[in-house]
Protein backbone atom coordinates (compact mmCIF):
# COMPACT_ATOMS: atom_id res chain seq x y z
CA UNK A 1 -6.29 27.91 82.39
CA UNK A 2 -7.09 31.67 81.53
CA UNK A 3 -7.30 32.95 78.29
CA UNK A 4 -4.09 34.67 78.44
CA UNK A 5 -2.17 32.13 80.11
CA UNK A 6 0.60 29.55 78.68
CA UNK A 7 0.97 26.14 79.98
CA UNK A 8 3.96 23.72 79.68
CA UNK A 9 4.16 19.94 80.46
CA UNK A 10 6.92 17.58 80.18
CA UNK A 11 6.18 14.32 78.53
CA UNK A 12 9.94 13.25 78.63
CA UNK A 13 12.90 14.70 79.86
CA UNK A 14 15.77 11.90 78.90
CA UNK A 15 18.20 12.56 76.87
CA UNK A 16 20.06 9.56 74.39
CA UNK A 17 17.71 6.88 75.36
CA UNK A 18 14.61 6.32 77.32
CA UNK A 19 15.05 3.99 80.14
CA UNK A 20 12.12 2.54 82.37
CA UNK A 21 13.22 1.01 85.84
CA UNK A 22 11.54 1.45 89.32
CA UNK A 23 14.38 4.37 90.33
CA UNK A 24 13.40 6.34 87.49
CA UNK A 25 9.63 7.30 88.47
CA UNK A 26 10.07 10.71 89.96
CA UNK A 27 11.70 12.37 87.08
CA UNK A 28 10.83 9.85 84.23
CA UNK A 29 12.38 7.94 81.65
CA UNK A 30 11.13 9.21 78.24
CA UNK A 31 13.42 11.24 76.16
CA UNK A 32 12.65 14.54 75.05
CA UNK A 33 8.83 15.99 74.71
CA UNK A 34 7.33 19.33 75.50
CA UNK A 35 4.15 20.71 75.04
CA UNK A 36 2.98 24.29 74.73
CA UNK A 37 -0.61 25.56 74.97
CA UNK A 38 -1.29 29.30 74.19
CA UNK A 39 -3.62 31.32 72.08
CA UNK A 40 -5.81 28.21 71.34
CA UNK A 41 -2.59 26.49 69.75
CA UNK A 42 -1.34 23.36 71.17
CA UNK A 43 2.37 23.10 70.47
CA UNK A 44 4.63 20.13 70.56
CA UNK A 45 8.10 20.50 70.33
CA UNK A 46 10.00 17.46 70.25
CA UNK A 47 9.14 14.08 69.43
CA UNK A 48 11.24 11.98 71.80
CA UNK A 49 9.68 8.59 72.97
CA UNK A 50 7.54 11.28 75.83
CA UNK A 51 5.39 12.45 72.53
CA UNK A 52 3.79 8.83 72.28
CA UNK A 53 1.51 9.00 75.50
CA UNK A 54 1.26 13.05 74.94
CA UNK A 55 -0.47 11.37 71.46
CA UNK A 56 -2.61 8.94 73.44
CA UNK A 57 -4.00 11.64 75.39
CA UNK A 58 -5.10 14.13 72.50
CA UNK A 59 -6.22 10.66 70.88
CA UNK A 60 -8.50 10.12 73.32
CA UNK A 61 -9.71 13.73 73.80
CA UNK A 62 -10.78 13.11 70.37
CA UNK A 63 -12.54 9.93 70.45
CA UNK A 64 -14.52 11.52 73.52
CA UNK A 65 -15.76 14.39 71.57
CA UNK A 66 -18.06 12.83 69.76
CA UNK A 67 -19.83 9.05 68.88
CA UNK A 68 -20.13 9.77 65.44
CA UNK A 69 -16.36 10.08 63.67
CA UNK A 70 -17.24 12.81 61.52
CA UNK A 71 -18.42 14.65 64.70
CA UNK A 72 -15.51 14.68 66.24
CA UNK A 73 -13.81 17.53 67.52
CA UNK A 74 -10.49 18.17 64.34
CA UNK A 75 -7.12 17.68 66.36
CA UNK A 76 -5.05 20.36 65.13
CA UNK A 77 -0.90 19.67 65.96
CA UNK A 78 2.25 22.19 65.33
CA UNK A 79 4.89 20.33 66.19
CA UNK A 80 9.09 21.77 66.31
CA UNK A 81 11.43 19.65 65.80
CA UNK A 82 14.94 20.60 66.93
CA UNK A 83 17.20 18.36 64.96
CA UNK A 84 16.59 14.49 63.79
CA UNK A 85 19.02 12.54 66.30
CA UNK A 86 17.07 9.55 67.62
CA UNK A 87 16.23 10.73 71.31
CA UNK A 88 14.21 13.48 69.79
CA UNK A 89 11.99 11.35 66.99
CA UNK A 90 11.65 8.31 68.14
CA UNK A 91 7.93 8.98 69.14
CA UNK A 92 6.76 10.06 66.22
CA UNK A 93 5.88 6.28 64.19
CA UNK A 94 4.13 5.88 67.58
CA UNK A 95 2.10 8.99 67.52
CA UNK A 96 -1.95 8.13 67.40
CA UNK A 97 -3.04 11.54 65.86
CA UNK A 98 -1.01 10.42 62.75
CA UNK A 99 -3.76 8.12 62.21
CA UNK A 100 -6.97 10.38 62.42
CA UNK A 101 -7.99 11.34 59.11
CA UNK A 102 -9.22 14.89 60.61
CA UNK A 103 -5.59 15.67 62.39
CA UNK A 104 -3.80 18.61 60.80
CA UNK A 105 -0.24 17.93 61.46
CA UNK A 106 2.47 20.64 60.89
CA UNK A 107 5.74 19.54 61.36
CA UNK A 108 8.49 22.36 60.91
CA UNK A 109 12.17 21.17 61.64
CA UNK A 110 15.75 21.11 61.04
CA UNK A 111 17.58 18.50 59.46
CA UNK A 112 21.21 19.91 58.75
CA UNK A 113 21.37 17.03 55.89
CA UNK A 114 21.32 17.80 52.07
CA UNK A 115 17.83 16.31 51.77
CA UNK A 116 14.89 18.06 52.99
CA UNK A 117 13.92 17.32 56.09
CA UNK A 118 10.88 15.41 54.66
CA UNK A 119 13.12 13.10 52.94
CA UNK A 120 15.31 12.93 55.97
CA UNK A 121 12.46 12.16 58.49
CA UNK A 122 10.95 9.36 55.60
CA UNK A 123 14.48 7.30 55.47
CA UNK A 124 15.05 7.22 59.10
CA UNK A 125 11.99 6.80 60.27
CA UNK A 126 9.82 4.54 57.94
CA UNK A 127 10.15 2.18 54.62
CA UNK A 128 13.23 0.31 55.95
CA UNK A 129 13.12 0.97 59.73
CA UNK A 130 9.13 0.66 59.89
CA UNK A 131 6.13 -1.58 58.63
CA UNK A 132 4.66 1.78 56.34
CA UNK A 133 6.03 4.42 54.30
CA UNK A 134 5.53 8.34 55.43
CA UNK A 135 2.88 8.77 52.73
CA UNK A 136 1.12 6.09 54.22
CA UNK A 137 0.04 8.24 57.00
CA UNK A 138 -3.35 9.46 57.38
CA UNK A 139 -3.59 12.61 58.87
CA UNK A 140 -3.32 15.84 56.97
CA UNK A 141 0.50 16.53 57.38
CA UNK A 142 3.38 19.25 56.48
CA UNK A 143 6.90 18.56 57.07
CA UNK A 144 8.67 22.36 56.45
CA UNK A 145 12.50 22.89 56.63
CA UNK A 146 13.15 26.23 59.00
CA UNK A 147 15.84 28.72 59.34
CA UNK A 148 16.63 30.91 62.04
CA UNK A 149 15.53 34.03 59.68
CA UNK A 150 12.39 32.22 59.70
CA UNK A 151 9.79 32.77 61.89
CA UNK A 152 6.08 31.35 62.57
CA UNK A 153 2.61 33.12 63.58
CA UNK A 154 -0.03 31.03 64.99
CA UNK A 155 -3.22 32.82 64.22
CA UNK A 156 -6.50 32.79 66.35
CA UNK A 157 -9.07 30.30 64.88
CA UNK A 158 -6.74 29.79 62.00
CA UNK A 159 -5.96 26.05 61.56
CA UNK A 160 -2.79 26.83 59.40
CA UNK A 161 0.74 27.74 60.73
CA UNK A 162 2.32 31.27 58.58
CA UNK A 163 5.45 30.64 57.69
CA UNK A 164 7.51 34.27 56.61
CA UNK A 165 11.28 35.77 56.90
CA UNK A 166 12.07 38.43 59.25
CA UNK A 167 11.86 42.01 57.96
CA UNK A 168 11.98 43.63 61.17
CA UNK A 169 12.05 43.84 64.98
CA UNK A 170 8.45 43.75 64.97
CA UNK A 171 7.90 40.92 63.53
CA UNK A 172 8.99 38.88 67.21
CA UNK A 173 6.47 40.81 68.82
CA UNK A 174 3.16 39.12 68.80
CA UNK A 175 -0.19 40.94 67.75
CA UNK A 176 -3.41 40.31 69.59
CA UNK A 177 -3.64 37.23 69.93
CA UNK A 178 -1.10 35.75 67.38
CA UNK A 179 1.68 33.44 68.76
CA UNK A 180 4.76 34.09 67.53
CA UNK A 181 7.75 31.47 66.98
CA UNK A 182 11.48 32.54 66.39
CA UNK A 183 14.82 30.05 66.06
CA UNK A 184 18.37 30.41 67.31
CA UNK A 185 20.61 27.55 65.34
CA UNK A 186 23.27 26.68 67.70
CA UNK A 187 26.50 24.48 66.02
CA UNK A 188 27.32 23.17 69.00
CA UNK A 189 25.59 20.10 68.72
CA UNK A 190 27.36 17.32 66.35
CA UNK A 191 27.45 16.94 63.52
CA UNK A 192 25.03 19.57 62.25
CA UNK A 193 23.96 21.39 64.91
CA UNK A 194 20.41 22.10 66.62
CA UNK A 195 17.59 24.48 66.53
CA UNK A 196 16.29 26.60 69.75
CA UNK A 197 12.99 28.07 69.63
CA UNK A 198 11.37 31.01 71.40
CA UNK A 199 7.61 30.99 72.06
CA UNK A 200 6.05 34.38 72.51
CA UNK A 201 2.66 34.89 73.30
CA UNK A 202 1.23 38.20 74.87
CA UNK A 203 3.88 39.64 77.08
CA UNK A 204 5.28 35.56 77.72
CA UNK A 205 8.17 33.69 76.43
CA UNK A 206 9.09 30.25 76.84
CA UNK A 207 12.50 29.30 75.31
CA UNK A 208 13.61 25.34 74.81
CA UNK A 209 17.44 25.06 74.38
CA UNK A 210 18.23 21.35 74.27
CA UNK A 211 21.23 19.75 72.88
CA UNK A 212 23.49 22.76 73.28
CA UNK A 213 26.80 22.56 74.75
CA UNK A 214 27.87 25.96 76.30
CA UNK A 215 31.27 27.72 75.77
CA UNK A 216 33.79 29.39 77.99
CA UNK A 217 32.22 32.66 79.12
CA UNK A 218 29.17 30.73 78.65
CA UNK A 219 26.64 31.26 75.26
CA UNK A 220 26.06 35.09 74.43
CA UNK A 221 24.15 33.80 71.64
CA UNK A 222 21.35 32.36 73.78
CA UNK A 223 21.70 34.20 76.12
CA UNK A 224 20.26 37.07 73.67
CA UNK A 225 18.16 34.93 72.66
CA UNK A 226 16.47 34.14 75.82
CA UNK A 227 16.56 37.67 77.18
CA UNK A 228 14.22 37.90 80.30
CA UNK A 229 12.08 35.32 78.94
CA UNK A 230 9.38 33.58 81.54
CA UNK A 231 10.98 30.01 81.24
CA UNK A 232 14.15 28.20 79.93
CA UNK A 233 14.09 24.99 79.02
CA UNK A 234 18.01 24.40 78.87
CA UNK A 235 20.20 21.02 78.53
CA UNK A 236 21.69 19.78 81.60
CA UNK A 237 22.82 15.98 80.56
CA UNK A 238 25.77 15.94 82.39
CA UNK A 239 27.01 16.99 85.81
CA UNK A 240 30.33 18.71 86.09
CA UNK A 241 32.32 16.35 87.22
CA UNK A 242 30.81 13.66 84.75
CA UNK A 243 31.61 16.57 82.03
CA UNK A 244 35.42 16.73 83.28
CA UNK A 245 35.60 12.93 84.24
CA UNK A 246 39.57 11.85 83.14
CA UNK A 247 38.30 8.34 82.62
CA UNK A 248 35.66 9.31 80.29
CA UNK A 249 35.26 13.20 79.18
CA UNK A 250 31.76 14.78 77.67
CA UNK A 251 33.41 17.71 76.46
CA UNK A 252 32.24 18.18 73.03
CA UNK A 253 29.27 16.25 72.85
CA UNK A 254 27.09 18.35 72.51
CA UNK A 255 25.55 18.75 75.94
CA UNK A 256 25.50 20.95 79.02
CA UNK A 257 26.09 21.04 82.81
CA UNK A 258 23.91 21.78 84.71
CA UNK A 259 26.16 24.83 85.72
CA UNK A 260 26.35 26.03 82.10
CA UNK A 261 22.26 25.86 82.64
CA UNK A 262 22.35 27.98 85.21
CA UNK A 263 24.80 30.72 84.52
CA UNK A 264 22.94 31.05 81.23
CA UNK A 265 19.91 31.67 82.83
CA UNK A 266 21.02 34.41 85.38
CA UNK A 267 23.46 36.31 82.64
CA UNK A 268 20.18 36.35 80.76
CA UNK A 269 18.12 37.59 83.32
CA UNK A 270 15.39 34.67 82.44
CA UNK A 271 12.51 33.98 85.65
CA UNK A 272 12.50 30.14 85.84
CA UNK A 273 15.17 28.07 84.61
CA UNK A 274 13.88 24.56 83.88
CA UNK A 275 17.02 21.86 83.86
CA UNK A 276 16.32 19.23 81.11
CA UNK A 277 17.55 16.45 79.00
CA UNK A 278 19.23 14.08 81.72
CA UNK A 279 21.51 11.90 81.05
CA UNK A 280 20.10 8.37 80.86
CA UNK A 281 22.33 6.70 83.68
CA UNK A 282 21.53 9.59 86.25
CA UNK A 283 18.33 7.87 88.73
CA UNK A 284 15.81 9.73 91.18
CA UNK A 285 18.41 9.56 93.90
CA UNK A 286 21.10 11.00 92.00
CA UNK A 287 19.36 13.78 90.14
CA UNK A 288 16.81 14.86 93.61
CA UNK A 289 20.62 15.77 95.02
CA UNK A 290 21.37 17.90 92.03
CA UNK A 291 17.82 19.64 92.42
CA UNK A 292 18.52 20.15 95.92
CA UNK A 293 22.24 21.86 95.52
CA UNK A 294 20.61 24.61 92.68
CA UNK A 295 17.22 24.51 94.89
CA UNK A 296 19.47 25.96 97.80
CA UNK A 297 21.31 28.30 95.24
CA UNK A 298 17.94 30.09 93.53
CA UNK A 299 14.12 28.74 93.96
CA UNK A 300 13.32 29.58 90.73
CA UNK A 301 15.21 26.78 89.21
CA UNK A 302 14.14 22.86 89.13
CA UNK A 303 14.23 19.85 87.44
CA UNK A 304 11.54 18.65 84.71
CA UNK A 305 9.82 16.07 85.51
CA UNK A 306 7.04 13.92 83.26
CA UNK A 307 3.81 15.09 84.21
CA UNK A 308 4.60 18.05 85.46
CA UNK A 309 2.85 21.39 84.09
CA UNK A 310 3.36 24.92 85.11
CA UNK A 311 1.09 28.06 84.12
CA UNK A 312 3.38 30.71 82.29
């Protein structure tokens, strides 16, 4: 990796539920993880049931660093969180850096309950649904409601995220080396909606739209939002005739076609289109024949897949 690169890498692509059976190897069966590397910053955004072996890996980078544990090389997280529906925190009790005293773990989210997203996160997640409370955790953690006025720098050799309102235009462009984070809230999903985020670093930008269910005449919010940007991570649960199926409809959801996906993508002019978020019941045969139709249509568009990291 260069200095001035960005990397992404799936760690789970499923959407609902994570599924593990022999014809769902190629594209993978944990539900939604992504991680971002740039400026020095590793970013997580999601913690689907993909986050726990993403956590097994920095775990182990950090047990390698050094024999002695105060030694040890600091793991230092941001992690987005785009709403609090199962498939995208079910991970997290699971997550090994949780339970390194040295880990720095900031957590900024949206809830789209009353309570603070702290309080949220603490009764769904632990005391009655888990062996330990969330202030039983170890690690050095922040759990910050977000906005989409809102928007955070990442700072070279600075361990902690800035957190500050939009004044300006200027503010989305980054300086130096300073990553900058912006949110799009989308009401689309039920019953409170989701968060997108937009990833800028140098002249890059990676934006992750899961969970959003596209209108007629397709999103002109997003598709601001994800102006020319170097990657879009879009929802694509459903395809289009499982969307408009008379037995059993999706419309309403809260999910996309893969057509919605794409015409998103070219109206907003974006390079590569990454399809995500797959419906559980869809398998490596069915979804390689949806690659191939939109593979003949553009090359720049594919399926995630677990494991699989691109250079931005």
């Amino acid at each position: 990796m260069k200095k001035n690169d960005m990397t992404v890498k799936f760690w789970g692509v499923r959407g609902s539920f994570p599924v593990a059976d022999k014809n769902y190897l190629k594209y993978g069966g944990n539900t939604s993880c992504v991680e971002v590397k740039a400026g020095g910053h590793r970013i997580i955004i999601d913690g689907g049931t993909g986050v726990i072996p993403l956590g097994d890996e920095i775990f182990q980078e950090h047990i390698s660093s050094a024999d002695n544990v105060f030694d040890r090389t600091p793991i230092n997280l941001t992690l987005l969180l785009s709403h609090v529906h199962q498939d995208h925190i079910q991970g997290l009790n699971f997550f090994k850096p949780l339970s390194v005293f040295t880990t720095k773990f900031n957590l900024f989210g949206y809830s789209g309950f009353d309570s603070s997203l702290n309080e949220t996160l603490s009764e769904l997640l632990y005391g009655k649904s888990f062996p330990i409370n969330l202030y039983d955790i170890t690690a050095d953690y922040s759990i910050t409601d977000i906005t989409e006025s809102d928007i955070i720098i990442l700072k070279n050799n600075e361990e902690l995220p800035i957190l500050k309102k939009i004044s300006g235009q200027n503010d989305l462009v980054p300086k130096g080396n300073d990553v900058v984070i912006s949110f799009m809230k989308s009401n689309s999903h039920p019953n409170f909606g989701v968060m997108c985020f937009k990833i800028s670093y140098k002249n890059k930008k990676i934006v992750y739209a899961s969970d959003m269910e596209c209108y007629y005449g397709g999103s002109k919010k997003l598709e601001l939002f994800a102006k020319d940007a170097d990657l879009l991570i879009h929802d694509s649960q459903y395809t289009k005739e499982d969307y408009l199926s008379l037995i059993v409809p999706k419309q309403g959801f809260g999910h996309s076609t893969f057509d919605m996906a794409y015409d998103v993508a070219v109206s907003a002019n974006v390079k590569k289109l990454a399809f995500f978020h797959f419906d559980p019941s869809y398998n490596d045969e069915k979804l390689t024949s949806v690659e191939n139709i939109f593979n003949n249509k553009n090359k720049n568009c594919f399926l995630a897949k677990e494991g699989l990291e691109i250079c931005i």
